[in-house]
Every structure is written in structure tokens, then in C-alpha cells.
Protein backbone atom coordinates (compact mmCIF):
# COMPACT_ATOMS: atom_id res chain seq x y z
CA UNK A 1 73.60 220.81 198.13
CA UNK A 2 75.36 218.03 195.84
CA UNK A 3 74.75 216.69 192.75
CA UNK A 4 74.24 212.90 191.77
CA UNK A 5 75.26 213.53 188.17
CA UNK A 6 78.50 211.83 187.77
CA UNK A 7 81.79 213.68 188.22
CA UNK A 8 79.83 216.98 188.42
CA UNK A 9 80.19 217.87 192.22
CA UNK A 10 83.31 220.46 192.49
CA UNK A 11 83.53 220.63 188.88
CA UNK A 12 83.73 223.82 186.37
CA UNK A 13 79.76 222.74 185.58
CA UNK A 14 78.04 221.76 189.07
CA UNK A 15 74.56 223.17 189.70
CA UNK A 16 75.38 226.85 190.49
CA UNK A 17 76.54 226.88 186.75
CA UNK A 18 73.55 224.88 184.84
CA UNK A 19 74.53 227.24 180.93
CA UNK A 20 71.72 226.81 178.33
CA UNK A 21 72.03 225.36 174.67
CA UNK A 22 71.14 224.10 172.09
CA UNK A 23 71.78 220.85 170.47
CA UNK A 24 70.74 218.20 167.85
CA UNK A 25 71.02 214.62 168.43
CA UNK A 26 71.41 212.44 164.48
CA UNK A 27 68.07 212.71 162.46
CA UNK A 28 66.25 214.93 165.11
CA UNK A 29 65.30 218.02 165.54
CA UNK A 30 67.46 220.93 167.22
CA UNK A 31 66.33 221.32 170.99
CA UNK A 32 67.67 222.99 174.02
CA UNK A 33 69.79 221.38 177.20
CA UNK A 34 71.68 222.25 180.22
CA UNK A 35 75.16 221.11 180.65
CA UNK A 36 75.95 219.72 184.53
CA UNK A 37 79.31 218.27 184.60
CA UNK A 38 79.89 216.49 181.39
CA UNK A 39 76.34 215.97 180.37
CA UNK A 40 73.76 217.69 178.90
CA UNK A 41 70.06 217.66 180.46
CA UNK A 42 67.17 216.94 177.62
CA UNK A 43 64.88 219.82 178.92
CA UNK A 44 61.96 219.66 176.92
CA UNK A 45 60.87 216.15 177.91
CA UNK A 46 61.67 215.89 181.27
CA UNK A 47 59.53 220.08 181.75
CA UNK A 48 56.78 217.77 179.79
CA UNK A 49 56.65 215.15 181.71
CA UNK A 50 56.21 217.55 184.76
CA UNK A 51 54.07 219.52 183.44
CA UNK A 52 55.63 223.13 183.14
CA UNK A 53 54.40 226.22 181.50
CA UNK A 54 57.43 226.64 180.22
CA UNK A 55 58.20 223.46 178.51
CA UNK A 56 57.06 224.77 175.26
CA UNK A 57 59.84 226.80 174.88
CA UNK A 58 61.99 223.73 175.49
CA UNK A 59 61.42 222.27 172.16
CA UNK A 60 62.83 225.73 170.17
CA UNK A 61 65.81 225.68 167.69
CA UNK A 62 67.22 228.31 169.76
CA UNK A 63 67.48 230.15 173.03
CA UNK A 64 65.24 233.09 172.13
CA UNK A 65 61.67 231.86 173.45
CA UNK A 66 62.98 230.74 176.42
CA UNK A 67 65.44 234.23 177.06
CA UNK A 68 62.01 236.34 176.53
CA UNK A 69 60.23 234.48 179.42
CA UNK A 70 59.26 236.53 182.46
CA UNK A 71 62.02 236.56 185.00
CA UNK A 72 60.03 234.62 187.72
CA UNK A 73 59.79 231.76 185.19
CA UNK A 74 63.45 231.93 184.57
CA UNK A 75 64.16 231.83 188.06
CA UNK A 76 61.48 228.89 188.35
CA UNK A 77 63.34 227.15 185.66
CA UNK A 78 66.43 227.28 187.63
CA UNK A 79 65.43 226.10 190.92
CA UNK A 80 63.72 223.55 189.21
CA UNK A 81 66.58 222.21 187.44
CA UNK A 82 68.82 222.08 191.07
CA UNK A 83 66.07 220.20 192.23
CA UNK A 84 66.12 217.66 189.42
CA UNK A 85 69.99 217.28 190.13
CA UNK A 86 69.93 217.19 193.74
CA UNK A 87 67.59 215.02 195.06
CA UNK A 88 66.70 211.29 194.73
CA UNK A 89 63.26 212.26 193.55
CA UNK A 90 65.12 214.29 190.20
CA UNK A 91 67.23 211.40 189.73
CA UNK A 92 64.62 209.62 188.95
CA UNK A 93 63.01 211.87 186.85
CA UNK A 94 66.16 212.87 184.87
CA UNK A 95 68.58 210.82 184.68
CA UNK A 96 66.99 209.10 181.05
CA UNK A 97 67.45 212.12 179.75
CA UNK A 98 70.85 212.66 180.49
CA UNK A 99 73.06 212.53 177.66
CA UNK A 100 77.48 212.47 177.20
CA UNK A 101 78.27 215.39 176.00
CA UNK A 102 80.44 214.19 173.65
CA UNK A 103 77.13 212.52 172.20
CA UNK A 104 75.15 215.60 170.66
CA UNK A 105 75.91 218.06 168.58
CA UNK A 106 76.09 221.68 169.94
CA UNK A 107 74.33 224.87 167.87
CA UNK A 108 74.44 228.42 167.81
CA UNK A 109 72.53 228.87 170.90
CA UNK A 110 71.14 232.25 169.33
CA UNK A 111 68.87 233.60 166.80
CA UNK A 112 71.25 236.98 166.65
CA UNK A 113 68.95 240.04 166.57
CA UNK A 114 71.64 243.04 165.98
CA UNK A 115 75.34 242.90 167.42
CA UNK A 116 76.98 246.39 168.53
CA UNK A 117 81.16 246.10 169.36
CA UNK A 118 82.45 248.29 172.08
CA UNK A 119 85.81 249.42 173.11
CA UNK A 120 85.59 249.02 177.10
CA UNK A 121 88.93 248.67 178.08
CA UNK A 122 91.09 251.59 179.11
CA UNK A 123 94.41 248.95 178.73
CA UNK A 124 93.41 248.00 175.32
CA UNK A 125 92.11 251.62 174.25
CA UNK A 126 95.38 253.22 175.40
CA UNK A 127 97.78 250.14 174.22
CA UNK A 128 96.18 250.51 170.38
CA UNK A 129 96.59 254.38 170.87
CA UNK A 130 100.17 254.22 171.36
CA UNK A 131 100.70 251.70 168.82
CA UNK A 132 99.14 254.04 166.34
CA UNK A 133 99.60 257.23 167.74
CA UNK A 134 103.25 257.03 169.34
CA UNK A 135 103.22 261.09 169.26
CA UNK A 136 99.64 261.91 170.07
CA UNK A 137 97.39 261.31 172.90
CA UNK A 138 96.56 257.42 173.23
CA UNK A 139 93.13 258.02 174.16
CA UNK A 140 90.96 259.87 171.98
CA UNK A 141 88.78 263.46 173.60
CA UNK A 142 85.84 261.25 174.28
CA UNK A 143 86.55 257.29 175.60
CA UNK A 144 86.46 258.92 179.29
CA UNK A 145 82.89 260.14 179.13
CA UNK A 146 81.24 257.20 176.91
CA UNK A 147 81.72 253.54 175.91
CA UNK A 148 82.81 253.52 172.50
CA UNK A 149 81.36 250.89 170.19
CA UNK A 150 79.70 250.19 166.63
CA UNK A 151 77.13 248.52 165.00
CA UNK A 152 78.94 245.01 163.61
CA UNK A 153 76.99 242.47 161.13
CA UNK A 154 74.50 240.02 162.73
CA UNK A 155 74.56 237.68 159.87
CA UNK A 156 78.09 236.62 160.31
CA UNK A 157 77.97 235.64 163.88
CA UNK A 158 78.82 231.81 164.30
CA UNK A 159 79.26 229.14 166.80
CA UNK A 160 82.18 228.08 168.59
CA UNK A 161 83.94 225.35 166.31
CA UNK A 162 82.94 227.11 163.10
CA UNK A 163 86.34 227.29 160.89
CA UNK A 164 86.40 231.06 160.04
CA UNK A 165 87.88 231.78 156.51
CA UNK A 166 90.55 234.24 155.55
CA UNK A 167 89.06 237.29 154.70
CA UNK A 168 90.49 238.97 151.51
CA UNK A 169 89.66 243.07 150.77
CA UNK A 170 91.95 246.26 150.56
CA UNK A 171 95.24 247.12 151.80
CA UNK A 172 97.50 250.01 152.10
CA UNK A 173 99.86 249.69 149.35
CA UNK A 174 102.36 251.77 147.57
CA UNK A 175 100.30 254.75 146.42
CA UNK A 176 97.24 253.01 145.47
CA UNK A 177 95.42 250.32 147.62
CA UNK A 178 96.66 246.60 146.73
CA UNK A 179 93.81 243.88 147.21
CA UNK A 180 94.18 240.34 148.35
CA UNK A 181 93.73 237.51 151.69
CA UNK A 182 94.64 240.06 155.05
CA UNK A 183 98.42 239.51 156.09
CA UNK A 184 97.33 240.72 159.62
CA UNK A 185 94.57 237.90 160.91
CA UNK A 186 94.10 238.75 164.48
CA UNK A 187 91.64 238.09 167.36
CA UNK A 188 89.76 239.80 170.28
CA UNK A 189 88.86 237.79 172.91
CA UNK A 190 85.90 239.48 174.30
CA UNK A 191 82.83 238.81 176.29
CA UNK A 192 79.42 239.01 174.87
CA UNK A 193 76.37 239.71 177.20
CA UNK A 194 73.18 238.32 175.20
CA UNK A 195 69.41 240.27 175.51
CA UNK A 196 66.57 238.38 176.61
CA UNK A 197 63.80 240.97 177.33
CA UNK A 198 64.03 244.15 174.45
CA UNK A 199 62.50 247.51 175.10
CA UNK A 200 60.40 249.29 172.71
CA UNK A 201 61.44 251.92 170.27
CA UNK A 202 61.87 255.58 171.85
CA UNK A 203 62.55 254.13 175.28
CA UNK A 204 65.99 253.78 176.97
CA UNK A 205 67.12 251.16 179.47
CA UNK A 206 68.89 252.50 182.32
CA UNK A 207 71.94 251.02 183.88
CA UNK A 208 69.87 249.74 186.60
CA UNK A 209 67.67 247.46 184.68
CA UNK A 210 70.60 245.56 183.22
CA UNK A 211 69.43 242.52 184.94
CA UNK A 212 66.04 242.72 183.65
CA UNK A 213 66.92 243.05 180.06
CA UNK A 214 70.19 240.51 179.51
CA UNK A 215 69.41 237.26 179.85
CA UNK A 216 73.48 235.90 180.23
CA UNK A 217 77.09 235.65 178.62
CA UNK A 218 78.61 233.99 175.81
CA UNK A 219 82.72 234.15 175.47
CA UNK A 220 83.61 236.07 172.30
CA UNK A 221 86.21 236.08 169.65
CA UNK A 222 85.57 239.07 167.14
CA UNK A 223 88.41 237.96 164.74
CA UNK A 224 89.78 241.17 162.64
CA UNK A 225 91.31 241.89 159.62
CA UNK A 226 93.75 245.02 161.06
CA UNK A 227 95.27 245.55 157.56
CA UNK A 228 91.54 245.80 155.89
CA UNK A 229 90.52 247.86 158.86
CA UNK A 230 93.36 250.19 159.10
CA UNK A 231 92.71 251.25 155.20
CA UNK A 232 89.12 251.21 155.92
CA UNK A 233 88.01 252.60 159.02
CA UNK A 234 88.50 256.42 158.30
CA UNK A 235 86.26 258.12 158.87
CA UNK A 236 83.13 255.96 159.33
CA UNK A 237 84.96 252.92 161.57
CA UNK A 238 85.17 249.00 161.49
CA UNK A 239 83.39 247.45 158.45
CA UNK A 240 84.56 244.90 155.96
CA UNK A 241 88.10 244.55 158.37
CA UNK A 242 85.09 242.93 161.39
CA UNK A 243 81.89 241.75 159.67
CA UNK A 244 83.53 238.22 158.03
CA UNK A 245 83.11 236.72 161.26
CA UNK A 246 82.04 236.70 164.84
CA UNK A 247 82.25 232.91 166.98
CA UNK A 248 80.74 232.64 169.89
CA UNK A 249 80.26 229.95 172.68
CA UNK A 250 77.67 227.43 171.90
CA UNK A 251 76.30 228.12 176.05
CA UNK A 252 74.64 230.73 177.42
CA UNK A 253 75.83 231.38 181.05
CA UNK A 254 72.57 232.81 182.63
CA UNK A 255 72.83 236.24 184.82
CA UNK A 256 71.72 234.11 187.86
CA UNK A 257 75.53 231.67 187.81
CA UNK A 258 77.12 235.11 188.05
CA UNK A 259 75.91 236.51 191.28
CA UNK A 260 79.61 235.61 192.97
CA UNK A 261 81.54 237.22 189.94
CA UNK A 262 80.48 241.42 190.53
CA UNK A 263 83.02 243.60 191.64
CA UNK A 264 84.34 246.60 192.10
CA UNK A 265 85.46 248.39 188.45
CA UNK A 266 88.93 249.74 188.66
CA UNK A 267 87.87 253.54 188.54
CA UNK A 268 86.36 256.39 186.28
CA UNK A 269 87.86 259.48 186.47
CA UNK A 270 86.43 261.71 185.32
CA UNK A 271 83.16 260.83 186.74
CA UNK A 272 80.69 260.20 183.68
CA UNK A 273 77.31 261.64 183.12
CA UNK A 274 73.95 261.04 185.38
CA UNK A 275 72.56 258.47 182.55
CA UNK A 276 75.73 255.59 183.37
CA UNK A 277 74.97 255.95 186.96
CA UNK A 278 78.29 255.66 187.59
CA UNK A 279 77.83 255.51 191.61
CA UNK A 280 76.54 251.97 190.72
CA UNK A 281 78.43 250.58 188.05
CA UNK A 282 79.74 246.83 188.60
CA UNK A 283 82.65 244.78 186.85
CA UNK A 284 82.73 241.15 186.98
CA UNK A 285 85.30 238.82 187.93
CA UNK A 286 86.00 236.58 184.75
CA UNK A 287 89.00 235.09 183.70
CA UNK A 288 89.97 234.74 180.19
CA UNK A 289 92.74 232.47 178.59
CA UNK A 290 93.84 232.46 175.18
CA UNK A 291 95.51 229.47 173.49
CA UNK A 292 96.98 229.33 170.13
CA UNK A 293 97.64 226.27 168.58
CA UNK A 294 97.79 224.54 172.24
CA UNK A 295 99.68 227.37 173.79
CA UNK A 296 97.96 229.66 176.26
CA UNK A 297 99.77 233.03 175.18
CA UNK A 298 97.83 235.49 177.33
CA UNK A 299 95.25 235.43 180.25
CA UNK A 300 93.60 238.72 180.51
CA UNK A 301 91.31 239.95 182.99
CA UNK A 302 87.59 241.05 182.60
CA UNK A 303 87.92 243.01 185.49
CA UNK A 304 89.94 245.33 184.79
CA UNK A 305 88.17 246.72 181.80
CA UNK A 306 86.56 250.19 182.33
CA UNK A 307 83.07 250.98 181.46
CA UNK A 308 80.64 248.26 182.96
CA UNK A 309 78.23 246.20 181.16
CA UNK A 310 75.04 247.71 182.32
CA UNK A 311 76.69 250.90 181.29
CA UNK A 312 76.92 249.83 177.78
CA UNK A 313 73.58 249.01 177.36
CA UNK A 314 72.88 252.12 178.91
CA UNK A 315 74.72 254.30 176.37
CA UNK A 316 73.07 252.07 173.71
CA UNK A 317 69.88 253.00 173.85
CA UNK A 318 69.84 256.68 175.80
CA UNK A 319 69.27 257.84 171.98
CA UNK A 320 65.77 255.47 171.89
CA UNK A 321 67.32 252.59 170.29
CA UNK A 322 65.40 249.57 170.72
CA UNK A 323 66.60 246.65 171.61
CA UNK A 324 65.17 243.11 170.88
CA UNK A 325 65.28 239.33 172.10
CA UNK A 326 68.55 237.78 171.29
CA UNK A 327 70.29 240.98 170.80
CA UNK A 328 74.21 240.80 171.24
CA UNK A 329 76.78 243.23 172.68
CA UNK A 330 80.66 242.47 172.70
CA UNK A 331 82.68 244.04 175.46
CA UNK A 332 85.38 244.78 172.62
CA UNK A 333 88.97 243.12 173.70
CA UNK A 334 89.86 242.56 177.44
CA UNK A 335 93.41 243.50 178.31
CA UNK A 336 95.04 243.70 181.72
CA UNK A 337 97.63 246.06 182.46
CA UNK A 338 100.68 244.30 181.43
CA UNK A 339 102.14 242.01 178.24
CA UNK A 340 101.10 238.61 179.78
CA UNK A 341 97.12 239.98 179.72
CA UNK A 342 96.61 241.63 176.41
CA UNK A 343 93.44 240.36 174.51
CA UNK A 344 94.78 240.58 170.92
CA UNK A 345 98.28 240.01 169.03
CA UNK A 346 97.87 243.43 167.76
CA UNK A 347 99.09 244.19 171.64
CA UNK A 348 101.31 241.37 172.18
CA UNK A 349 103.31 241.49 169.29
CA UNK A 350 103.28 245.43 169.98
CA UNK A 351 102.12 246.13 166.42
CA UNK A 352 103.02 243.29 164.44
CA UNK A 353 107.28 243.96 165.87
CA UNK A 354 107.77 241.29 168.49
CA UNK A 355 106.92 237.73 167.71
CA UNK A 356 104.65 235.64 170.37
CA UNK A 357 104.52 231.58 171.72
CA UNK A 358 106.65 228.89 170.10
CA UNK A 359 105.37 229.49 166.65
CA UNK A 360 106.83 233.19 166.84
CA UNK A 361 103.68 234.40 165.48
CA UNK A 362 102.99 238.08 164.30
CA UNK A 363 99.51 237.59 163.38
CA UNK A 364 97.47 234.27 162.47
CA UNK A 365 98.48 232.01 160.14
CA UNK A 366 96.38 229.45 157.70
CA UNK A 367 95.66 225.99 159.87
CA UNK A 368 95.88 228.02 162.94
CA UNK A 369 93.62 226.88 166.28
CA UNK A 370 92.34 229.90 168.70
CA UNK A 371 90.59 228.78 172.18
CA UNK A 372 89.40 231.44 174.69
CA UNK A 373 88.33 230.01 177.59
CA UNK A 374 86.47 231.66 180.53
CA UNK A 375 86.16 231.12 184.49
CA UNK A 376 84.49 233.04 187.23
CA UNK A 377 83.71 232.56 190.86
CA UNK A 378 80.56 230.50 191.29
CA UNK A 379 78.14 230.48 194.11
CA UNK A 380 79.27 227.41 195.61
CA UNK A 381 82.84 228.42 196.31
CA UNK A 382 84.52 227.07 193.35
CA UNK A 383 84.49 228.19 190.25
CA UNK A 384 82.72 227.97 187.03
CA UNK A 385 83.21 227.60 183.05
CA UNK A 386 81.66 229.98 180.97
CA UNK A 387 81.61 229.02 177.39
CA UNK A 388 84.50 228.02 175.53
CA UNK A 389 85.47 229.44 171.93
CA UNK A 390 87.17 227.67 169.21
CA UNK A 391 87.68 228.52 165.67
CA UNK A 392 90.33 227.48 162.93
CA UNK A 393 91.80 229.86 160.34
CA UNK A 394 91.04 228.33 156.60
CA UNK A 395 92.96 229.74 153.25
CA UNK A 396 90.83 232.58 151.88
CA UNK A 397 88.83 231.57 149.14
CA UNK A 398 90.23 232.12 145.69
């Protein structure tokens, strides 16, 4: 099975990718595509034209309509779309609606329902307990027997490219709080998995039915404020130090481009309760590489974190929380188990002492440019780009 699209075959985007998003083309309305290679597929006319149910939710401003479809029509839409860019008979049929993508304009891909934060990885949990509590136990009682996480603002979430502006609030000062821009800009390259079927109110999702509830992945940068935070966060957790901004990638990688990524998780000892079905829990196999201002500085691993994603979602709703179409939740930051893999430069600069890449950074600056970038094992034998995220920091507003 090969492509015709140009330079797709082999690529980080050949068929057993195919992301969704959504994109605007000048004085049109905002519609939804599928990247192969380095184009973007026109969906909605070409599912016209062919007459498919789900063409109408094709033409939407965002992913939502299409991530609430029943899975057989998602899976239709999928081995419809090879078929379009395999064959001579697709060719013909897609190929005018193939478009650069350097040519369109890419969206948020979302319409973000709520957005929940967790704290999934044992490296980064235990790295930001010894940072803080050198004397003390570096994880808390309960990380072992549940993932950790919070409810983070919705409204603020933004798509890749959006500059993100320093945020300015309180800070521990000398006796009383001091207020001004945060000194201690950081980032946490995450991975956000994105819902596409919700459940009703009183009912919980178990582990096992991740697949039928999240639609796919998005890579993640949930830039923080650790001076605001660290003033803040006692006793009620992250709020104005996390909810000035969220960027995400402007693709959705579905579920089905993953299939070659599970794995193995590292281990849970002690074994968690009968509602994570721990027996069955699954990791995936995604790379992750930060650059800062055109210097890749870390490359940590999403398979090393700890508590799996179907056990998040899990834990989210075992108290009857509902959850709803375009619902996101962030892994929280993905570290590996040494210096070169830590997700934030709260860890590589081992609490703001040891200065990282060529601009000897402590934490980010004004005018500085943050990439994460994301690959996994695809179906084909290669390997596959998820989403991309870029945002520059801008001077905090005066």
C-alpha cells in the first residue's frame, strides 16, 4: 500500500498517519482536512462529491461533530481516505482538492469542553518532590494508588503558534507577597488525549472503554508560572500559576494511527485498586523533543510515565463525572529517568540552580521560541508525526 501524494510515501505523514484539522483558506469559511505528506486533503467536498453520510460533518469549524460520530463511521472515514490516496481511482477523485500546506491556515482543531491536568509521571512526580522536599518523602501518601490531576481552565486553551503572554500575579516576597510579570516562565511538554464520545452524568467509564470514548492525541505544552504557583497552590492546587495558557497542536492524531505505539508501562507497585484495572493498563511509545530557541534541550519519553491513559479517564469519572465531546486531558509533564529526558526546566535546571542550552537559561525569557515535537511507531514500519507545538513568550502586558 503506497501513496501517490507527492513525497508522502516513507514520510512522518503517509497514510497510516492521515491527523484531522481544521483550517481556513483567505475569505472562506473554517473547514476540516487531513494532512498526507505535506498536504492537506479538502474533506468536505471530495465526502460530497461521493456521497457520504458523514460529509456533513466535514464542513464544521471544528473537530467536534465529526469526533462524536459512531465508531464504525470513523473507521469508514479512514479506510475511505487510504483508498482515496492509494489508488488511481482516488487520485482522480482527490487530487483537486489537495492543497500545500504551507497554503492554509491551521485552527484550533477543538471546541474545548473542560480540561483536567494530571501528574502521571513517577520521574517527574519524584524529581519536583526532591526539588521541594529535599528532607521529606518525594512522593506524596497517595500518587501510588491514583493519578493525580486538577481541573485547569478551558477558555485559555490555544493553538499551536499562538504567542502566549507573560503572565503577571503574586510572588513570595520578603514578608508580604510582591506582585508583578513571573520571573520563573516554564513549560510542560505533555500529551493531551482529546474525547470524542462523553458519557452521561452519574456514569463512569472504565479503563476498558478508553477506546470508545477518546477520539485521539494532541501534543501539549501547559506553560506555568512556578513562582505564581508556588505562592498559590496551598492548599487548593494550580490556579492563576496554569490557567493563562494551554497550546496545543493544531492535528488531531486519531486512536486508529496509534495501534503500533502500545506498550508495556514500566510497573505499579503497589498494585492499584480493581477500578484502574491495572492487569490491563497500556503505555504508548511516543517520543517527545523539546527545542528552545532552535536547540533541542531534552527528549523525554512517554513511555516511561506511570499511570496509563485509560487509567486517567478512569479515575476521572469513577466519582460520576461526566464527560463530554471535545473534552481534554493532559498527561501532566513526561520525564524519563535521567537529565537529558526531563519535560520541564523546573527539572533541568534542578530548581532554577543549573543553567540549560547555549542561552544558559534558568527559566524562559521574553522573545523566547518553545517546539515540542512528537513521533511514534506507525503501522507501516516507520514512524509517524504527531502534532507539533509552538508558542513564543511576549512581555507581560503592562
Amino acid at each position: 500500500m503506497s501513496t501517490w501524494v507527492p513525497g508522502a510515501a516513507g514520510s512522518l505523514h503517509d497514510v497510516d498517519n492521515l491527523p484531522y484539522g481544521v483550517f481556513t483558506l483567505p475569505g472562506e469559511a473554517p473547514r476540516i482536512g487531513a494532512r498526507i505528506g505535506d498536504y492537506l486533503l479538502d474533506l468536505a467536498p471530495v465526502a460530497a462529491s461521493d456521497l457520504m453520510e458523514i460529509a456533513h460533518a466535514l464542513e464544521q469549524p471544528s473537530l467536534n461533530r465529526l469526533m462524536a460520530c459512531p465508531p464504525d463511521q470513523l473507521a469508514g472515514l479512514r479506510a475511505w481516505l487510504v483508498d482515496l490516496l492509494t489508488t488511481d481511482a482516488g487520485r482522480d477523485t482527490a487530487e483537486p482538492f489537495l492543497l500545500p500546506i504551507d497554503s492554509v491556515r491551521m485552527q484550533l482543531p477543538i471546541e474545548v469542553g473542560d480540561y483536567v491536568d494530571f501528574y502521571a509521571s513517577e520521574h517527574h512526580a519524584t524529581n519536583v518532590g526532591m526539588i521541594f522536599r529535599p528532607d521529606g518523602d518525594a512522593l506524596l501518601p497517595n500518587w501510588k494508588h491514583l493519578p493525580v490531576g486538577y481541573h485547569g481552565r478551558a477558555g485559555t486553551v490555544v493553538a499551536s503558534g499562538t504567542a502566549v503572554r507573560r503572565p503577571s500575579g503574586q510572588r513570595r516576597g520578603e514578608g508580604a507577597p510582591e506582585f508583578g510579570p513571573s520571573t520563573r516562565l516554564d513549560i510542560e511538554a505533555e500529551l493531551g488525549f482529546v474525547v470524542g464520545r462523553g458519557s452521561a452524568l452519574g456514569d463512569r467509564v472504565p479503563a476498558s472503554a478508553f477506546t470508545e470514548h477518546v477520539f485521539g492525541v494532541v501534543g501539549l505544552n501547559d506553560w506555568s508560572a512556578r513562582d505564581i504557583q508556588a505562592w498559590e497552590y496551598v492548599p487548593l492546587g494550580p490556579f492563576l500559576g496554569k490557567s493563562f495558557a494551554t497550546s496545543i497542536s493544531t492535528w488531531v492524531t486519531p486512536l486508529a494511527a496509534l495501534d503500533a505505539a502500545w506498550t508495556a508501562l514500566p510497573g505499579q507497585d503497589p498494585t492499584p485498586l480493581p477500578y484502574l484495572e491495572p492487569a490491563t493498563a497500556r503505555g504508548l511509545d511516543i517520543a517527545v523533543e523539546i527545542e528552545l530557541n532552535g536547540e533541542v534541550i531534552a527528549r523525554p519519553p512517554y513511555a516511561a510515565m506511570y499511570w496509563s491513559p485509560a487509567q486517567m479517564l478512569a479515575h476521572l469519572t469513577v466519582n460520576g463525572a461526566s464527560i463530554r465531546t471535545g473534552d481534554l486531558f493532559g498527561s501532566g509533564t513526561i520525564s524519563g529517568a535521567d537529565a537529558a529526558t526531563q519535560g520541564s526546566l523546573l527539572e533541568l535546571t534542578w530548581g532554577w540552580r543549573e543553567p540549560v542550552g547555549r542561552d544558559g537559561r534558568l527559566a524562559l525569557e521574553d522573545g523566547d521560541t518553545v517546539v515540542l515535537r512528537y513521533t511514534a511507531p506507525g503501522t507501516l514500519g516507520g514512524r509517524i508525526a504527531l502534532g507539533e507545538v509552538t508558542g513564543q513568550i511576549l512581555p507581560a502586558s503592562m
